[in-house]
ModelCIF file with pLDDT and N, C-alpha, C, O atoms, coordinates in Angstrom:
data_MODEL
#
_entry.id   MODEL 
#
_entity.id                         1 
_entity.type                       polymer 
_entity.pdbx_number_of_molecules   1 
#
_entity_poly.entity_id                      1 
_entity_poly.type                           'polypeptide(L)' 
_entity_poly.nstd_linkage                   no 
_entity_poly.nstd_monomer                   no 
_entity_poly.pdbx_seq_one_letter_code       
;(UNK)(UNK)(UNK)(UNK)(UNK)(UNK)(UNK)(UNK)(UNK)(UNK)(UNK)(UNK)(UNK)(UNK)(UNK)(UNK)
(UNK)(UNK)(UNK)(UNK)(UNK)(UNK)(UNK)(UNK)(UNK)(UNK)(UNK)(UNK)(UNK)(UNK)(UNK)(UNK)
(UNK)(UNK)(UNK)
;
_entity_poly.pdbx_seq_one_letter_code_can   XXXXXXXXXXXXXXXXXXXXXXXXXXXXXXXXXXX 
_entity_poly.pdbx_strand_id                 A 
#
loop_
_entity_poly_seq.entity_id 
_entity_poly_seq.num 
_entity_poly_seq.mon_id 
_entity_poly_seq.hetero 
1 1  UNK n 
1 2  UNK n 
1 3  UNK n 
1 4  UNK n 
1 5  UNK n 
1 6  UNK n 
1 7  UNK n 
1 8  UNK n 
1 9  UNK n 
1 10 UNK n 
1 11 UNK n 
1 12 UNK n 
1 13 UNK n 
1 14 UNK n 
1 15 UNK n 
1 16 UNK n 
1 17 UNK n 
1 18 UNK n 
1 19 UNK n 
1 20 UNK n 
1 21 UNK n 
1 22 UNK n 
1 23 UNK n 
1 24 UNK n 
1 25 UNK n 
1 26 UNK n 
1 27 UNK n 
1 28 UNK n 
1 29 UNK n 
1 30 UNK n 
1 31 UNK n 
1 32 UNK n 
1 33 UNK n 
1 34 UNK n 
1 35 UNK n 
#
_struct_asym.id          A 
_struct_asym.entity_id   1 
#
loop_
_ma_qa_metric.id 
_ma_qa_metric.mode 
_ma_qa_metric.name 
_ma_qa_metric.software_group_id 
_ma_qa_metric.type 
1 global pLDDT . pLDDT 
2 local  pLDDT . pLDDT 
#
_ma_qa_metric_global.metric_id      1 
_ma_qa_metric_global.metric_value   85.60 
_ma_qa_metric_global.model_id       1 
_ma_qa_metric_global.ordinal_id     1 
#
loop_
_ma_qa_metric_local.label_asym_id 
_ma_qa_metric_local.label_comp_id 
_ma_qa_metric_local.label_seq_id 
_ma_qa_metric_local.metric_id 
_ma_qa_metric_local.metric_value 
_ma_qa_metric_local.model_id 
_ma_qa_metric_local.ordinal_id 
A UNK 1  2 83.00 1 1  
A UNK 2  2 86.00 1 2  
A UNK 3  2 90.00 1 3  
A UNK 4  2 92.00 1 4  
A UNK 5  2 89.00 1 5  
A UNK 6  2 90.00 1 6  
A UNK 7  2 92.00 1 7  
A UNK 8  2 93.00 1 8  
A UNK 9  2 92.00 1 9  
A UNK 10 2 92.00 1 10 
A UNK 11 2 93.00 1 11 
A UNK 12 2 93.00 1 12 
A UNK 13 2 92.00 1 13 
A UNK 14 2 90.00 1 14 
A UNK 15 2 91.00 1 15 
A UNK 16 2 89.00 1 16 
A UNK 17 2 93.00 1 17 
A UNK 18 2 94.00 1 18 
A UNK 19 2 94.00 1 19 
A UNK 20 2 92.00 1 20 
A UNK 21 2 88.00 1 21 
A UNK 22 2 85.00 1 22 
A UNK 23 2 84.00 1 23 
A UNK 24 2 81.00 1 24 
A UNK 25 2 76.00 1 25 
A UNK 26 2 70.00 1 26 
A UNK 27 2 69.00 1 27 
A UNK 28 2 70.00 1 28 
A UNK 29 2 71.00 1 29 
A UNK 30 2 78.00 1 30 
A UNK 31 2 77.00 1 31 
A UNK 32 2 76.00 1 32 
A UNK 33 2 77.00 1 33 
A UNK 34 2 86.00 1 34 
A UNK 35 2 88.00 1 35 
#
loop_
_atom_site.group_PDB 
_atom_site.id 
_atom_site.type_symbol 
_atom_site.label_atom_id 
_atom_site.label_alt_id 
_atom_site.label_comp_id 
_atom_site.label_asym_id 
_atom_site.label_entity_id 
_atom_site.label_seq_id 
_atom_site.pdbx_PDB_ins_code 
_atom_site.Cartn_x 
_atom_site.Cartn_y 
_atom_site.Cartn_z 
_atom_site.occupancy 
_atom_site.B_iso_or_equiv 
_atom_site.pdbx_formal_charge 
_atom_site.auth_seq_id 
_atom_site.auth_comp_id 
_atom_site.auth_asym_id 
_atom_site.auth_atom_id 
_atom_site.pdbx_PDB_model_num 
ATOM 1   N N  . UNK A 1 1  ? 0.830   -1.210 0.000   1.00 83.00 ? 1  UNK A N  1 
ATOM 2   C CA . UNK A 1 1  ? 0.000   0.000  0.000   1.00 83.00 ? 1  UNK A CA 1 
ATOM 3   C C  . UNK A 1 1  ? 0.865   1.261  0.000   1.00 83.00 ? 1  UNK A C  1 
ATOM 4   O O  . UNK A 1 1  ? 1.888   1.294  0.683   1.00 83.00 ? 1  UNK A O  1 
ATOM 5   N N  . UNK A 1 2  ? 0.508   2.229  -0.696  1.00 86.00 ? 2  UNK A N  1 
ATOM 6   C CA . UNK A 1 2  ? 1.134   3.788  -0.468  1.00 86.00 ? 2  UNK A CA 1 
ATOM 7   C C  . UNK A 1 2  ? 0.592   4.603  0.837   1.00 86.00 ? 2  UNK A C  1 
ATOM 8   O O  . UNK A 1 2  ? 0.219   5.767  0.986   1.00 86.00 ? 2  UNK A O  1 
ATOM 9   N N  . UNK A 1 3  ? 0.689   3.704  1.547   1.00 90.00 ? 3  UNK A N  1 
ATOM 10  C CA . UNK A 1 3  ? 0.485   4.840  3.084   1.00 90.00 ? 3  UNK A CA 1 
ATOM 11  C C  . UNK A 1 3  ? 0.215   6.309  2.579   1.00 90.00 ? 3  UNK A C  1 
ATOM 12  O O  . UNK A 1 3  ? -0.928  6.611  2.237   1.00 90.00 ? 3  UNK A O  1 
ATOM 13  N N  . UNK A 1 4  ? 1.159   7.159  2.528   1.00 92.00 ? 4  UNK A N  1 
ATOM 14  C CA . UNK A 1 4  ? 0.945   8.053  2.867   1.00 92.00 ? 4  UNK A CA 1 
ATOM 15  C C  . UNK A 1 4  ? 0.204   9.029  1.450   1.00 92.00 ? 4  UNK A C  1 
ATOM 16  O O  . UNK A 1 4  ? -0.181  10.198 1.435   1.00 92.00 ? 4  UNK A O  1 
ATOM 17  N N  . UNK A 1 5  ? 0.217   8.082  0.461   1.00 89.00 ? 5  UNK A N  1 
ATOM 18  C CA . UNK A 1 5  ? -1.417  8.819  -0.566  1.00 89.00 ? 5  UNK A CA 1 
ATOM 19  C C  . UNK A 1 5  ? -2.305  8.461  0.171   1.00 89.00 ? 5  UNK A C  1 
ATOM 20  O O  . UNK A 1 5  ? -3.015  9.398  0.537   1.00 89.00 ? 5  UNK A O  1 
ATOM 21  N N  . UNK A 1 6  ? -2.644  7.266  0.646   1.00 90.00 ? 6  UNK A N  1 
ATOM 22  C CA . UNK A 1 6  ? -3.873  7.241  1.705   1.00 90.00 ? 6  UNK A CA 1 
ATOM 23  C C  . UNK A 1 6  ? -4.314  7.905  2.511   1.00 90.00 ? 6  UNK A C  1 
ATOM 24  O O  . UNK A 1 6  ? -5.502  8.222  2.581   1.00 90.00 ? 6  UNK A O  1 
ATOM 25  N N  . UNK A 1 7  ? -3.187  8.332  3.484   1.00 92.00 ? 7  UNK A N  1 
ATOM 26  C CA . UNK A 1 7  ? -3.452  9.007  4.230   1.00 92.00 ? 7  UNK A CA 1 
ATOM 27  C C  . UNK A 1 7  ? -4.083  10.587 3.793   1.00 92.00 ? 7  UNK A C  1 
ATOM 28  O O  . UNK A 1 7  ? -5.043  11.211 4.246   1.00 92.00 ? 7  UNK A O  1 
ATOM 29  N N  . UNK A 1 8  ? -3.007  10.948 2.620   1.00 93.00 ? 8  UNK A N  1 
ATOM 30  C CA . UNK A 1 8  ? -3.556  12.432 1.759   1.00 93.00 ? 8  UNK A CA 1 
ATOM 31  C C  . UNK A 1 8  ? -4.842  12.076 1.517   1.00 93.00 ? 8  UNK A C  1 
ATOM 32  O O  . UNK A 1 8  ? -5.691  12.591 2.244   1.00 93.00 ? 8  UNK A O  1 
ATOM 33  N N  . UNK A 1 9  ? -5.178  11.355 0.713   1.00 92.00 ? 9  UNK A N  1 
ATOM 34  C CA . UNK A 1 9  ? -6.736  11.140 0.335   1.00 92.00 ? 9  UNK A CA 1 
ATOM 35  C C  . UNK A 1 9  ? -7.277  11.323 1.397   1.00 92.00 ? 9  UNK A C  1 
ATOM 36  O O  . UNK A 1 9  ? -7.466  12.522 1.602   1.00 92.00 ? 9  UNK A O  1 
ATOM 37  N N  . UNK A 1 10 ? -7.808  10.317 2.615   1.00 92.00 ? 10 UNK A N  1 
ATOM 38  C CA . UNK A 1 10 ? -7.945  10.388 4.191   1.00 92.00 ? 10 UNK A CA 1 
ATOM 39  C C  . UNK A 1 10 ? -8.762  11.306 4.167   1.00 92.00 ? 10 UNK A C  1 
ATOM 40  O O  . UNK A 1 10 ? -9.944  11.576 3.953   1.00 92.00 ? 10 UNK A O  1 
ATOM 41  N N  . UNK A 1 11 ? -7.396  11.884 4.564   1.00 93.00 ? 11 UNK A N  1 
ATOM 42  C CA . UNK A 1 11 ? -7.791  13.723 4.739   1.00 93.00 ? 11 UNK A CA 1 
ATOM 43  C C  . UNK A 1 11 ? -7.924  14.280 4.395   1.00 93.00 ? 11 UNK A C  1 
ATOM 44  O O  . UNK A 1 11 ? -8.112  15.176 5.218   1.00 93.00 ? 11 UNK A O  1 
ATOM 45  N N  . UNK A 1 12 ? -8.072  14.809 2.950   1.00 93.00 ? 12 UNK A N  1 
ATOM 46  C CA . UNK A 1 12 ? -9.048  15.418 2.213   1.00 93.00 ? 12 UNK A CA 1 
ATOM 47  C C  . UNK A 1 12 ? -10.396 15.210 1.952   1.00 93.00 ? 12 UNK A C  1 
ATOM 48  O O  . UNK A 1 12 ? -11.130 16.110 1.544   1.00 93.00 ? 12 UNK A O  1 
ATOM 49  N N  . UNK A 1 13 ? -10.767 14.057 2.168   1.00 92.00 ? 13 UNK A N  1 
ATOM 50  C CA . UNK A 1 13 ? -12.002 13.376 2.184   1.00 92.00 ? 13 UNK A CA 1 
ATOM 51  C C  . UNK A 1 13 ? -12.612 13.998 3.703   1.00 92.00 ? 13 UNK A C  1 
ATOM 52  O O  . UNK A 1 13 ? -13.651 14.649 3.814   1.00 92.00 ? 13 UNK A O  1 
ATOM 53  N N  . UNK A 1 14 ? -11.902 13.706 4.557   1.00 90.00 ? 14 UNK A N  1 
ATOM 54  C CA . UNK A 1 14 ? -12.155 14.471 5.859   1.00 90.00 ? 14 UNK A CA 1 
ATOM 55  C C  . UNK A 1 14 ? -12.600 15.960 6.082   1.00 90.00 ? 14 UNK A C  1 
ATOM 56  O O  . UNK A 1 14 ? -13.566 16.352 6.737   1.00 90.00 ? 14 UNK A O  1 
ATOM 57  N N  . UNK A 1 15 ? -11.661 16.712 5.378   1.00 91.00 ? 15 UNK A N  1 
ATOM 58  C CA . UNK A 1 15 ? -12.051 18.056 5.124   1.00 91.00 ? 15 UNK A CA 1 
ATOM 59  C C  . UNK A 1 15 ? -12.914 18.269 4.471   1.00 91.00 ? 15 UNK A C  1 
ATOM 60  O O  . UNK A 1 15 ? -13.277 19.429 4.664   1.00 91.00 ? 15 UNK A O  1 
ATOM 61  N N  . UNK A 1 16 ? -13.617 17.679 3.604   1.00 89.00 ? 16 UNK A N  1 
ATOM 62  C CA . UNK A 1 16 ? -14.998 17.499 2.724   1.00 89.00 ? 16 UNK A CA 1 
ATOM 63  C C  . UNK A 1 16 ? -14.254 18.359 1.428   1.00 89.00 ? 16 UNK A C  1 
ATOM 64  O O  . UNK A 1 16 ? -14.783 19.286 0.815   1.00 89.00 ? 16 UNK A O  1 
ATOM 65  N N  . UNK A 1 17 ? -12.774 17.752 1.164   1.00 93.00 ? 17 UNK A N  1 
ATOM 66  C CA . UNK A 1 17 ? -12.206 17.828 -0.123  1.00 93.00 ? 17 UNK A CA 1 
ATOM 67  C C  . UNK A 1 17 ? -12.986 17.122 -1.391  1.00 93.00 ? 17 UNK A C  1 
ATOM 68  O O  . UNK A 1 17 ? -14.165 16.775 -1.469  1.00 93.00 ? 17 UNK A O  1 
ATOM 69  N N  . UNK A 1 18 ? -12.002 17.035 -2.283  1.00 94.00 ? 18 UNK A N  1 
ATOM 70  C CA . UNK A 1 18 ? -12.670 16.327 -4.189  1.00 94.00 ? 18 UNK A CA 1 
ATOM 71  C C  . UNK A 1 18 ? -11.193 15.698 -4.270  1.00 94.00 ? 18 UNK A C  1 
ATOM 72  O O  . UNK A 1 18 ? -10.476 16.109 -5.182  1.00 94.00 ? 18 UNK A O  1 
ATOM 73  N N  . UNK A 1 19 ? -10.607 14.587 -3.254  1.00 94.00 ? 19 UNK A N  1 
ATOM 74  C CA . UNK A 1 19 ? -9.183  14.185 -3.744  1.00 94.00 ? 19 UNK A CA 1 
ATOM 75  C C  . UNK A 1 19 ? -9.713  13.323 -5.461  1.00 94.00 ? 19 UNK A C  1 
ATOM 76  O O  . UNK A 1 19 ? -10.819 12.939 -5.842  1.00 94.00 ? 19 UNK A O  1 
ATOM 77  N N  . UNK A 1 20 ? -8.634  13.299 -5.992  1.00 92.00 ? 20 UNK A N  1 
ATOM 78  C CA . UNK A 1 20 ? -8.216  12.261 -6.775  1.00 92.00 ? 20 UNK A CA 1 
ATOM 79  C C  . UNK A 1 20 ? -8.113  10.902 -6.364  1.00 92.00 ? 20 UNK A C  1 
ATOM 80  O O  . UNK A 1 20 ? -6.992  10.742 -5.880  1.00 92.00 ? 20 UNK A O  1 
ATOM 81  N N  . UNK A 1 21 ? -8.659  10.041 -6.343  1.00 88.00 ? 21 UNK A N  1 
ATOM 82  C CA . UNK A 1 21 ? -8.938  8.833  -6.178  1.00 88.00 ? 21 UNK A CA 1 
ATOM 83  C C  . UNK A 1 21 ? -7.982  7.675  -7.291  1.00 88.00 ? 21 UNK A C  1 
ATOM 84  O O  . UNK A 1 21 ? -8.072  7.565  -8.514  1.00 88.00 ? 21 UNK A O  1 
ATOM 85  N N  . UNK A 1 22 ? -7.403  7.187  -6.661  1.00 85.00 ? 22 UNK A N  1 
ATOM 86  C CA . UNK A 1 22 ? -6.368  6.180  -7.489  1.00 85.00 ? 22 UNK A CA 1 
ATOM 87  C C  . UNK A 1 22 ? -7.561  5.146  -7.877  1.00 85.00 ? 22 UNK A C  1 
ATOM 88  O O  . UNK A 1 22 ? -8.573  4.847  -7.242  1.00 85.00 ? 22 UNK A O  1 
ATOM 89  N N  . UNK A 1 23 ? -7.039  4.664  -9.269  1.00 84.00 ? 23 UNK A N  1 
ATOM 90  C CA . UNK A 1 23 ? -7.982  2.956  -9.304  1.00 84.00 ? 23 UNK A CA 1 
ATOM 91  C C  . UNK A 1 23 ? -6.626  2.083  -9.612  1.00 84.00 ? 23 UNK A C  1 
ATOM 92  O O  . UNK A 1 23 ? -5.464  2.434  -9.818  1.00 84.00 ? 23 UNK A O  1 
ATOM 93  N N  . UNK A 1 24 ? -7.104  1.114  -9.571  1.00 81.00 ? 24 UNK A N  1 
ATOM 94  C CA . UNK A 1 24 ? -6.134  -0.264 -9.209  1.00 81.00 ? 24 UNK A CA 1 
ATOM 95  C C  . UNK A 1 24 ? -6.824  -1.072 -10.764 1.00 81.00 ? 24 UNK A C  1 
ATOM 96  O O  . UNK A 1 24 ? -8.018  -1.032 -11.058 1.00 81.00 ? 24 UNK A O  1 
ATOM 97  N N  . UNK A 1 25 ? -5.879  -1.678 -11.491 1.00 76.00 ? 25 UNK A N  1 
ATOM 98  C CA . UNK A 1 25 ? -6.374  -2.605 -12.502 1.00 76.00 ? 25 UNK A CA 1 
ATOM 99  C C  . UNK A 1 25 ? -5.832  -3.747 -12.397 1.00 76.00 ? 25 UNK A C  1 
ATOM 100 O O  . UNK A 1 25 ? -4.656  -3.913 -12.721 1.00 76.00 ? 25 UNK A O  1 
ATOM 101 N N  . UNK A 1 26 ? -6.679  -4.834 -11.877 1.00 70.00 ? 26 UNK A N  1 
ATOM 102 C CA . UNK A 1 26 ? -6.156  -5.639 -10.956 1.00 70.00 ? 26 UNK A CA 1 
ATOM 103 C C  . UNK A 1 26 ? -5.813  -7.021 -11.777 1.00 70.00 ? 26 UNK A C  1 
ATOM 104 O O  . UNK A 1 26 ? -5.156  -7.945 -11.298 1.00 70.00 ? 26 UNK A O  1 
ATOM 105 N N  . UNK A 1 27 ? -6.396  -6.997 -13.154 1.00 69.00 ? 27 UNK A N  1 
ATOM 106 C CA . UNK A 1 27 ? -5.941  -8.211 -14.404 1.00 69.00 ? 27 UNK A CA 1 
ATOM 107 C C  . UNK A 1 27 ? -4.427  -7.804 -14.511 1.00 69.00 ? 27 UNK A C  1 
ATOM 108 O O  . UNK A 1 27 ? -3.632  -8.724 -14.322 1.00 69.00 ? 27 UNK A O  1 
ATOM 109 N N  . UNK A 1 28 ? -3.662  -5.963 -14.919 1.00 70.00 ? 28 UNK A N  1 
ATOM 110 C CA . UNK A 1 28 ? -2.683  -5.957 -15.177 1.00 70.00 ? 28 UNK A CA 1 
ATOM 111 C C  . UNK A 1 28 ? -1.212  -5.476 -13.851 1.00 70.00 ? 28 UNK A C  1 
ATOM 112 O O  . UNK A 1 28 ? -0.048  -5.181 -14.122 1.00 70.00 ? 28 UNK A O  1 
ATOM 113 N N  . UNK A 1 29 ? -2.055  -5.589 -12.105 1.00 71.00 ? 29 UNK A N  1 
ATOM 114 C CA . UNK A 1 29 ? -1.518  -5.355 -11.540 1.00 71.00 ? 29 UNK A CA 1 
ATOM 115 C C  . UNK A 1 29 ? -0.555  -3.794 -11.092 1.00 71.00 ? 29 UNK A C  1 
ATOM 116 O O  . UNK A 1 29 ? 0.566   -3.643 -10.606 1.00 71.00 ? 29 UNK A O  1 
ATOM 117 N N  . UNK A 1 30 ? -1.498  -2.934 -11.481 1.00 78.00 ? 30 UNK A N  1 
ATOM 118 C CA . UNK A 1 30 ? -0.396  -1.701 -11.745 1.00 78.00 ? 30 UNK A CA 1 
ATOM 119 C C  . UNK A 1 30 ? -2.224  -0.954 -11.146 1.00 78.00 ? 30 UNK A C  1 
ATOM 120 O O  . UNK A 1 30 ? -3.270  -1.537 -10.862 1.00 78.00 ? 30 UNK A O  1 
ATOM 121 N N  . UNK A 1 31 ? -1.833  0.604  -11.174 1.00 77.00 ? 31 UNK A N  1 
ATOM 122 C CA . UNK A 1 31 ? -2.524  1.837  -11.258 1.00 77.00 ? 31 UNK A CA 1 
ATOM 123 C C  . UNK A 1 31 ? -3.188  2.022  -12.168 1.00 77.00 ? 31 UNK A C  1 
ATOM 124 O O  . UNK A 1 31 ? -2.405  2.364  -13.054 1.00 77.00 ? 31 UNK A O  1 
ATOM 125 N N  . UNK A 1 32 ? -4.505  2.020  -12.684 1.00 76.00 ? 32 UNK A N  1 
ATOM 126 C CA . UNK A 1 32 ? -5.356  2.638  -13.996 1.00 76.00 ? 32 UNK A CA 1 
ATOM 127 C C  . UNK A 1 32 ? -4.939  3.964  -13.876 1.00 76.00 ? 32 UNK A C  1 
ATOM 128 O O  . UNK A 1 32 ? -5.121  4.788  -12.979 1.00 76.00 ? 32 UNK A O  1 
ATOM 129 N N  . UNK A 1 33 ? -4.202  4.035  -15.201 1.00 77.00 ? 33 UNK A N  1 
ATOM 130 C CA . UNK A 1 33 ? -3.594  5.512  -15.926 1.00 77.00 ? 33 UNK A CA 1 
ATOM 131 C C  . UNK A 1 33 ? -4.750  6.826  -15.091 1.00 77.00 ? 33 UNK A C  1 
ATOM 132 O O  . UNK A 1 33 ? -4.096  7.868  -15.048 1.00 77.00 ? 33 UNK A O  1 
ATOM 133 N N  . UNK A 1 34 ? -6.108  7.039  -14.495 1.00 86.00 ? 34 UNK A N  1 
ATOM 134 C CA . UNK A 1 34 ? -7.152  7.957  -14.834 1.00 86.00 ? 34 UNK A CA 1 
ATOM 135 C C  . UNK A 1 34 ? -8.085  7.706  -13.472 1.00 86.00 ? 34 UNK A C  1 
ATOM 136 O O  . UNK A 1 34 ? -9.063  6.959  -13.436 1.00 86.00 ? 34 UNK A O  1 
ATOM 137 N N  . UNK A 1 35 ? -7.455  8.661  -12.127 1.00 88.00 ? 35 UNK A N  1 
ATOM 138 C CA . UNK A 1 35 ? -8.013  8.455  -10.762 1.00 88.00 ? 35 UNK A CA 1 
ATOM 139 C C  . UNK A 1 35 ? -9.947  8.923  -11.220 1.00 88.00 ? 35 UNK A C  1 
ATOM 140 O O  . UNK A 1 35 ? -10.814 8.887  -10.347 1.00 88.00 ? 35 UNK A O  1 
#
């Protein structure tokens, strides 16, 4: 896990932010290019 994007997200979500949201593509094991 990237801890500490989590944690950024977290807390922006907390603050009643609009983070960027990572997606996971889990057939090719990596980050989908487009949070």
């Amino acid at each position: 896990i990237d801890w500490p994007a989590l944690a950024a997200v977290l807390d922006e979500i907390a603050s009643g932010g609009r983070p960027p949201v990572p997606r996971y593509d889990f057939a090719r094991h990596t980050r989908h290019g487009r949070p």
